[in-house]
Protein backbone atom coordinates (compact mmCIF):
# COMPACT_ATOMS: atom_id res chain seq x y z
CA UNK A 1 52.84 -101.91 -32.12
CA UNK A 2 55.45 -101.38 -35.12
CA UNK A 3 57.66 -104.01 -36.15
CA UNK A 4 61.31 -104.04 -36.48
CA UNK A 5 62.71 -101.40 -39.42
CA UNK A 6 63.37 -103.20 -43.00
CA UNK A 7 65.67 -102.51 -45.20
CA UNK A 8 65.93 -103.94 -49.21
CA UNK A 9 69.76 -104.09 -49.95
CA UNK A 10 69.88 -103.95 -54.01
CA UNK A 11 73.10 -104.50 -55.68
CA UNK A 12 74.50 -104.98 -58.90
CA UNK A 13 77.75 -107.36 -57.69
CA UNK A 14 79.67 -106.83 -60.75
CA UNK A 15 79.84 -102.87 -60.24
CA UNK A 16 83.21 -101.43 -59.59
CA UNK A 17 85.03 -104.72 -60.71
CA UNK A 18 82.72 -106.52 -57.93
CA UNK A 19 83.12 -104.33 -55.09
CA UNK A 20 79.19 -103.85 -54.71
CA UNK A 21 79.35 -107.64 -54.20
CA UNK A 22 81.99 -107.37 -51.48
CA UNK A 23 80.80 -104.38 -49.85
CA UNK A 24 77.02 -105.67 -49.22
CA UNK A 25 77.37 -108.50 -46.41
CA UNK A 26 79.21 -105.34 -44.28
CA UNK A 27 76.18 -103.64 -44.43
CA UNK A 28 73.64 -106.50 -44.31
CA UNK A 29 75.24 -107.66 -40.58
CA UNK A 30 75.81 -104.50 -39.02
CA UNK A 31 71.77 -104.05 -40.22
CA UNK A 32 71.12 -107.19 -38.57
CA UNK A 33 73.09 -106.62 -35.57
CA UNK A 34 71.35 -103.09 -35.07
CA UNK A 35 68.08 -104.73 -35.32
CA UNK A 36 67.07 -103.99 -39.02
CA UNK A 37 66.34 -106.86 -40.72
CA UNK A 38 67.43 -106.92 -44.41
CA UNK A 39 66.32 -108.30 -47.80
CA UNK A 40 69.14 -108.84 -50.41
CA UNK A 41 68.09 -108.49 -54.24
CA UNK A 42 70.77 -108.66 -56.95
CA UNK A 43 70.36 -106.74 -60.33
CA UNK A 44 71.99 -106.02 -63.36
CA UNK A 45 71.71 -102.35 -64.17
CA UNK A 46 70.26 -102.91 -67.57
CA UNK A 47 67.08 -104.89 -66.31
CA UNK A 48 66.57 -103.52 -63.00
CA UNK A 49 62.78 -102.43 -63.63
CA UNK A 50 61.78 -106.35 -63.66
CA UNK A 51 62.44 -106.00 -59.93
CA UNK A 52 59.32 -106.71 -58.53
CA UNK A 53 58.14 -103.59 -56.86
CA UNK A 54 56.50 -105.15 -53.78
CA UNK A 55 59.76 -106.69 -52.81
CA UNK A 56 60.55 -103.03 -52.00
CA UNK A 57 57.21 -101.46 -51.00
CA UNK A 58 57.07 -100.97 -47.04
CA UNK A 59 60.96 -100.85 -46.26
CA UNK A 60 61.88 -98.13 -44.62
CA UNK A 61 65.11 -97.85 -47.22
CA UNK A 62 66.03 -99.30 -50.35
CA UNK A 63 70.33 -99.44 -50.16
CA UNK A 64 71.61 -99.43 -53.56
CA UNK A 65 75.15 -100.82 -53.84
CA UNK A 66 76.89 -99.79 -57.11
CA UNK A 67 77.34 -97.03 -59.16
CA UNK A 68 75.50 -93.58 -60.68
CA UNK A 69 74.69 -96.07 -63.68
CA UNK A 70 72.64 -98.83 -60.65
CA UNK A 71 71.15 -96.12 -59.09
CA UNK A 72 69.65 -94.35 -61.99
CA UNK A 73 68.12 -97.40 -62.91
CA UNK A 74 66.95 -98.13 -60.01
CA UNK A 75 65.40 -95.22 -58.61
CA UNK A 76 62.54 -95.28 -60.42
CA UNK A 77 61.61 -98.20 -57.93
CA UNK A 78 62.15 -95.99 -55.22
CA UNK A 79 59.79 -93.27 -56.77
CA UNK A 80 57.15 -95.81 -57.66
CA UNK A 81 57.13 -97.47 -53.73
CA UNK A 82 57.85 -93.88 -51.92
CA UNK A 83 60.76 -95.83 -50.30
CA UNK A 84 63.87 -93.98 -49.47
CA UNK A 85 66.60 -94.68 -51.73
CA UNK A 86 70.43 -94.50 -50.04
CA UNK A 87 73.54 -95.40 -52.44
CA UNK A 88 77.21 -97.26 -51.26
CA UNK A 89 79.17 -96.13 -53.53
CA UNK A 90 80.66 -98.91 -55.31
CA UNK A 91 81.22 -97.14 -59.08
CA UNK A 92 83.65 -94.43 -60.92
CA UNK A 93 82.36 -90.96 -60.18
CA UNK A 94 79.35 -92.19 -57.49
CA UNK A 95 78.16 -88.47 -58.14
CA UNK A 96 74.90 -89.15 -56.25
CA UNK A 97 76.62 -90.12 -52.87
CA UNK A 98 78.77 -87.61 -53.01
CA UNK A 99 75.73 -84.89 -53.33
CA UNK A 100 74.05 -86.35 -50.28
CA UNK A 101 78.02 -87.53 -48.30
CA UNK A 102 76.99 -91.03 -48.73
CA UNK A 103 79.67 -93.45 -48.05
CA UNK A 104 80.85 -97.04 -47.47
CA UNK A 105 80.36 -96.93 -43.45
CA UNK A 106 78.20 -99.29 -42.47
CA UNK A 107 77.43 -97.39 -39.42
CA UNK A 108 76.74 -94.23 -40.97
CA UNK A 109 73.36 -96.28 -43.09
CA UNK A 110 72.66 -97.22 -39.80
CA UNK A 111 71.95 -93.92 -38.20
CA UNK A 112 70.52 -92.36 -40.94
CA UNK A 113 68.37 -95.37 -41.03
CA UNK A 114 67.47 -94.74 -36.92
CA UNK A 115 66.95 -91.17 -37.69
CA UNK A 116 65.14 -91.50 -40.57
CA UNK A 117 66.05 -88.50 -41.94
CA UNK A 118 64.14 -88.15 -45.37
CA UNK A 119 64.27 -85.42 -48.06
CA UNK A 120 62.66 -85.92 -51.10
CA UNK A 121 64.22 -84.43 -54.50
CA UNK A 122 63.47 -83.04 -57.69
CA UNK A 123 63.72 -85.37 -60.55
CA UNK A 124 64.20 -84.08 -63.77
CA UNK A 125 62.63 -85.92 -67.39
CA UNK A 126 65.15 -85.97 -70.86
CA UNK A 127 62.49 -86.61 -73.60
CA UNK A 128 60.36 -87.94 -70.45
CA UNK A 129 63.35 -90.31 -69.43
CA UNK A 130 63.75 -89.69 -65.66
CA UNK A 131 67.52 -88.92 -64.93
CA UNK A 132 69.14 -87.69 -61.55
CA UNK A 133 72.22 -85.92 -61.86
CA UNK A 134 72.69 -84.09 -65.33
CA UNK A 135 71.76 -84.44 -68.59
CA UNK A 136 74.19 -83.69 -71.89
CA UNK A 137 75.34 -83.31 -75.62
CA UNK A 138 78.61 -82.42 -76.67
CA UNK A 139 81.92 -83.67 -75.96
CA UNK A 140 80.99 -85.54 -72.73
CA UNK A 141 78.21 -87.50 -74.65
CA UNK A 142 80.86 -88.36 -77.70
CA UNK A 143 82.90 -90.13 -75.22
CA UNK A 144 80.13 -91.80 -73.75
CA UNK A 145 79.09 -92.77 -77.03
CA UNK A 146 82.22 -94.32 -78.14
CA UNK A 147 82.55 -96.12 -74.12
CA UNK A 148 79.14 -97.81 -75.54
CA UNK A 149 80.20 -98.92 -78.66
CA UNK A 150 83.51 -99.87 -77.83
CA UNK A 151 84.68 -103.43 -76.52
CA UNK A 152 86.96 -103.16 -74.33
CA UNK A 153 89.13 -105.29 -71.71
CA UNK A 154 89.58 -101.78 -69.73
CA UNK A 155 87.38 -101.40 -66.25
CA UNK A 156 86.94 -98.36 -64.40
CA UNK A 157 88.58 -95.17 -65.12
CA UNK A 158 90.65 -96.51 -67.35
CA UNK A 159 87.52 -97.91 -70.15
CA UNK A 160 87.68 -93.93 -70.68
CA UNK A 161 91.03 -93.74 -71.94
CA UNK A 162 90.31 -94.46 -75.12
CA UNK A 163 87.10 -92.96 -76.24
CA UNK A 164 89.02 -89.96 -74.65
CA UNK A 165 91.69 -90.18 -76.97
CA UNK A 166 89.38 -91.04 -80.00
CA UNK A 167 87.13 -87.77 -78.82
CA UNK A 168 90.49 -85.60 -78.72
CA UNK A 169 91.12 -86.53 -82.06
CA UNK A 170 87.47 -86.68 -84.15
CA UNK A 171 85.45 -84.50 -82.18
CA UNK A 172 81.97 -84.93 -81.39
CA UNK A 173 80.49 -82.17 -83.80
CA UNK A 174 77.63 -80.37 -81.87
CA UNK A 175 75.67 -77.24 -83.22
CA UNK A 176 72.76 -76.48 -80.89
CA UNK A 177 70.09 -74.05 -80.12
CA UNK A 178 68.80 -73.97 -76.42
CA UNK A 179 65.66 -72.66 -75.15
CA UNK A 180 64.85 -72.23 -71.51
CA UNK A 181 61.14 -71.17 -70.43
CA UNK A 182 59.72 -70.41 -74.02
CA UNK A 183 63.03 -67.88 -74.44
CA UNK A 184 65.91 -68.45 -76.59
CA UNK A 185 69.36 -68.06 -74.71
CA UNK A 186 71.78 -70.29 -77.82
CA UNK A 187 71.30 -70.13 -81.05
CA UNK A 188 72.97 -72.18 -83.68
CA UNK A 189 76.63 -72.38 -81.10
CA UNK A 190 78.89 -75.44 -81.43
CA UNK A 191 79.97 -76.73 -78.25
CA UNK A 192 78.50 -79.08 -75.21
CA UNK A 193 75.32 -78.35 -73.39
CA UNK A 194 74.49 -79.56 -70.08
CA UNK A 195 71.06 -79.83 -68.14
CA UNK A 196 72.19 -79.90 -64.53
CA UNK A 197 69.89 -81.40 -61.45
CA UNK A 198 72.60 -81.25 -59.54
CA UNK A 199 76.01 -79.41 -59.16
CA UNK A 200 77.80 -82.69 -58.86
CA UNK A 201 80.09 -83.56 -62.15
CA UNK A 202 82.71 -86.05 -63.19
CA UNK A 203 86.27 -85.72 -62.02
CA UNK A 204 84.86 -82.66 -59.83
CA UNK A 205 84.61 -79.97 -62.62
CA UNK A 206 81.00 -79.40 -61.50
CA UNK A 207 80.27 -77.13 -64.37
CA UNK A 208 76.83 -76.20 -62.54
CA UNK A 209 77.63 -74.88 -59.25
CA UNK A 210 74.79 -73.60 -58.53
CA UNK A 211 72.54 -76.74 -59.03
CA UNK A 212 70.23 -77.69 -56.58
CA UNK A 213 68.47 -80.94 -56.78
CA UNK A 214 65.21 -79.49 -54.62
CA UNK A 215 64.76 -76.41 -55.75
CA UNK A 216 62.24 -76.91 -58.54
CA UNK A 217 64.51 -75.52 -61.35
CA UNK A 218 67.10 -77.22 -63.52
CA UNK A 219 70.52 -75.62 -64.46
CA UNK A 220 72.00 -75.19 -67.87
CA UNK A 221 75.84 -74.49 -68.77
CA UNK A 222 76.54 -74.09 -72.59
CA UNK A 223 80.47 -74.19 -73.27
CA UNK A 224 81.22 -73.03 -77.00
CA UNK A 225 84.62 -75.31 -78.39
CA UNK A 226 85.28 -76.77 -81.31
CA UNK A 227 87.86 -79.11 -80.58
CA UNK A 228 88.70 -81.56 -76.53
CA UNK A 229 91.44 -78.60 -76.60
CA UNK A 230 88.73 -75.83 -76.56
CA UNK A 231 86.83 -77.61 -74.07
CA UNK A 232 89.75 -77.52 -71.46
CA UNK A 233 90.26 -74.30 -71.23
CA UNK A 234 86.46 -74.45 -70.06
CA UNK A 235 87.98 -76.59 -67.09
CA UNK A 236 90.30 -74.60 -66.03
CA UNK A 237 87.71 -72.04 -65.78
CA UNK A 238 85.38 -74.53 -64.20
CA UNK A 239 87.77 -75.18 -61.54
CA UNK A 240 88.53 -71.73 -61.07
CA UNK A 241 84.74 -71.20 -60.38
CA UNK A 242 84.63 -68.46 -63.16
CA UNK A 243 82.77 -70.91 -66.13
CA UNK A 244 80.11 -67.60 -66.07
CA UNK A 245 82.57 -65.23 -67.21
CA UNK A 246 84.09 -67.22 -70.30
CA UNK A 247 83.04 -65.60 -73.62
CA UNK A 248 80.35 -66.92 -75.46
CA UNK A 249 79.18 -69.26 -72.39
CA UNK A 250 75.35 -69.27 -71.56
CA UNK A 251 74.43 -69.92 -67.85
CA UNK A 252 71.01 -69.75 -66.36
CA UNK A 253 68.03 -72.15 -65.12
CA UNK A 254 64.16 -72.58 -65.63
CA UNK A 255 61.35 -75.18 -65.49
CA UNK A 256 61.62 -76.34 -69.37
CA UNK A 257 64.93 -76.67 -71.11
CA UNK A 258 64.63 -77.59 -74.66
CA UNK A 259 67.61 -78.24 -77.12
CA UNK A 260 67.80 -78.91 -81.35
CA UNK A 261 71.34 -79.46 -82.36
CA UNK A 262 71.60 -79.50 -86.16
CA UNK A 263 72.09 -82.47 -86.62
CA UNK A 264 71.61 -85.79 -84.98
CA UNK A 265 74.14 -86.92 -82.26
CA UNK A 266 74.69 -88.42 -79.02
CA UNK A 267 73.09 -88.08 -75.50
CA UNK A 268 73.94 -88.80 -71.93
CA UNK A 269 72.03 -89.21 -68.91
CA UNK A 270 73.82 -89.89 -65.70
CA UNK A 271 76.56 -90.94 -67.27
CA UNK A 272 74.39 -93.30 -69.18
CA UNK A 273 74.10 -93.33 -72.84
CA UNK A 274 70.54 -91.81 -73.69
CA UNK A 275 70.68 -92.06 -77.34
CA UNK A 276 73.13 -92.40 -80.19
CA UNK A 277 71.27 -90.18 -82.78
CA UNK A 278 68.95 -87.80 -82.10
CA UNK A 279 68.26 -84.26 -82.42
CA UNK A 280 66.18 -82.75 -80.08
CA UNK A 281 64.94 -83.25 -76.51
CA UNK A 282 63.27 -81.57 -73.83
CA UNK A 283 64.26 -81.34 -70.22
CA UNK A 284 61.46 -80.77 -67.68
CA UNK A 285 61.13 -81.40 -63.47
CA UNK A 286 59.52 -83.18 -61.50
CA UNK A 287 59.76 -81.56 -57.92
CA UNK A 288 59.76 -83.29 -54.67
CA UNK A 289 59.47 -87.05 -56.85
CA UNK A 290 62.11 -89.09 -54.89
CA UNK A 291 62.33 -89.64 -51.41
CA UNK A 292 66.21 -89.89 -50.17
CA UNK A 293 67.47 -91.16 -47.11
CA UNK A 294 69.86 -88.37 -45.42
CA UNK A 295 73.33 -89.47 -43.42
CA UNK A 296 73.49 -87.16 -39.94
CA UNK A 297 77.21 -85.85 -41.25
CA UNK A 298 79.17 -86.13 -44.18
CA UNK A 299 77.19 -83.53 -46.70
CA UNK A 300 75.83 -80.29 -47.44
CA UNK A 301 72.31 -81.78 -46.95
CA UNK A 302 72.93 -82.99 -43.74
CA UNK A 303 73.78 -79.86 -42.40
CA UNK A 304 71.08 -78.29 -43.81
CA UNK A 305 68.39 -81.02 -41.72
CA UNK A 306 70.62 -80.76 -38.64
């Protein structure tokens, strides 16, 4: 006879200026009430693989409350257990929920939960760093770069405002060459580079429409600019859905993505600051590696397992 469902609610309570912290008891009592029983475990982002993994191994979800910085920490807990990871948004962008239409209802974990719908996803490797949603260099990496370095009394949205206007002003300088698959497709272009795993992208630009994160492939956009002014004009076009037709951009996907920029610089990996100075990597994917737990409604995925 099986035993009553479990699920491991992780959190880092300081996310989203503590609304992981507030948002968690919600879901741990409706849980309860609907017969799951429930395991709390709180974690700072940073430190998140001292969690130990038999805390998590068995449940039938791990619940990550936070943002895309928690759950890219966390996940590889989730790969390492083959437990289904779910995320509450609790963070900026919460890119991942909003590729799978993950949101705050406690009654929406629930059902997925009952369902048990389960799809597992490709997870792609920077310089064999597992990351979930994109990798980058470029303009996007400068400002994350300067968000790192910077001490600031700013939360939220607003911590970007000035590492924004510092960007605008010195530009990240970023000369790259990109090969995908053993062929070269840039070759010595300034501008930003992305490495997509899925289409899903800050402030909804989703410069990689055509990202799928279990497909096997990875996606790469190259935008040539010199200058935060350059790159806009790449928005517009990104929001127009035309980012393909802009001249000089380089769209495409493959297995192996591998990129030299001339000369050291900065990196981003979910939003997370890979590396301040270095000048190569290579992106590669792991297919099918993480098991994700799928809401009945509220996504493109669900539809799809309907």
């Amino acid at each position: 006879m099986m035993g009553p469902m479990r699920a491991v609610l992780l959190g880092n309570p300081k996310s989203g200026r503590g609304l992981a912290g507030r948002l968690r008891p919600r879901f741990e009592r409706t849980l309860r009430d609907g017969g799951i029983e429930t395991d709390c475990v709180d974690v700072d982002r940073t430190i998140a693989s001292g969690v130990d993994p038999r805390r998590i191994d068995g449940a039938d979800a791990l619940v990550v409350f936070g943002g895309d910085g928690t759950i890219h920490h966390v996940s590889a807990i989730a790969m390492e257990t083959s437990t289904p990871i779910y995320h509450v948004p609790a963070g900026n962008e919460n890119l991942f929920a909003r590729e799978f239409g993950m949101s705050r209802s406690p009654s929406r974990l629930l059902t997925a939960m009952r369902e048990a719908r389960v799809k597992r996803i490709d997870v792609p490797t920077w310089n064999d760093r597992n990351y979930l949603i994109m990798a980058s260099t470029g303009l996007d990496a400068g400002v994350i770069g300067r968000l790192h370095s910077a001490r600031s009394w700013a939360v939220g949205h607003a911590a970007y405002f000035e590492p924004m206007l510092r960007e605008a002003f010195w530009p990240t300088r970023c000369t790259c060459t990109v090969t995908v698959d053993g062929e070269r497709v840039v070759e010595n272009e300034r501008g930003t580079v992305i490495v997509a795993n899925s289409r899903e992208y800050a402030g909804r630009l989703n410069l990689a429409r055509s990202a799928a994160v279990d497909d096997g492939m990875l996606d790469y956009v190259f935008i040539p600019h010199l200058s935060m002014l350059g790159a806009s004009r790449w928005a517009v076009r990104a929001w127009l859905r035309v980012i393909h037709r802009g001249p000089g951009a380089a769209v495409g996907r493959g297995r192996v993505i591998e990129i030299e920029t001339a000369d050291p610089g900065p990196w981003q990996i979910d939003g997370e600051l890979a590396s301040s100075e270095t000048a190569s990597c290579v992106c590669r994917v792991q297919p099918k590696a993480l098991p994700v737990l799928i809401p009945a409604v509220g996504g493109r995925h669900a539809a799809v397992m309907a």
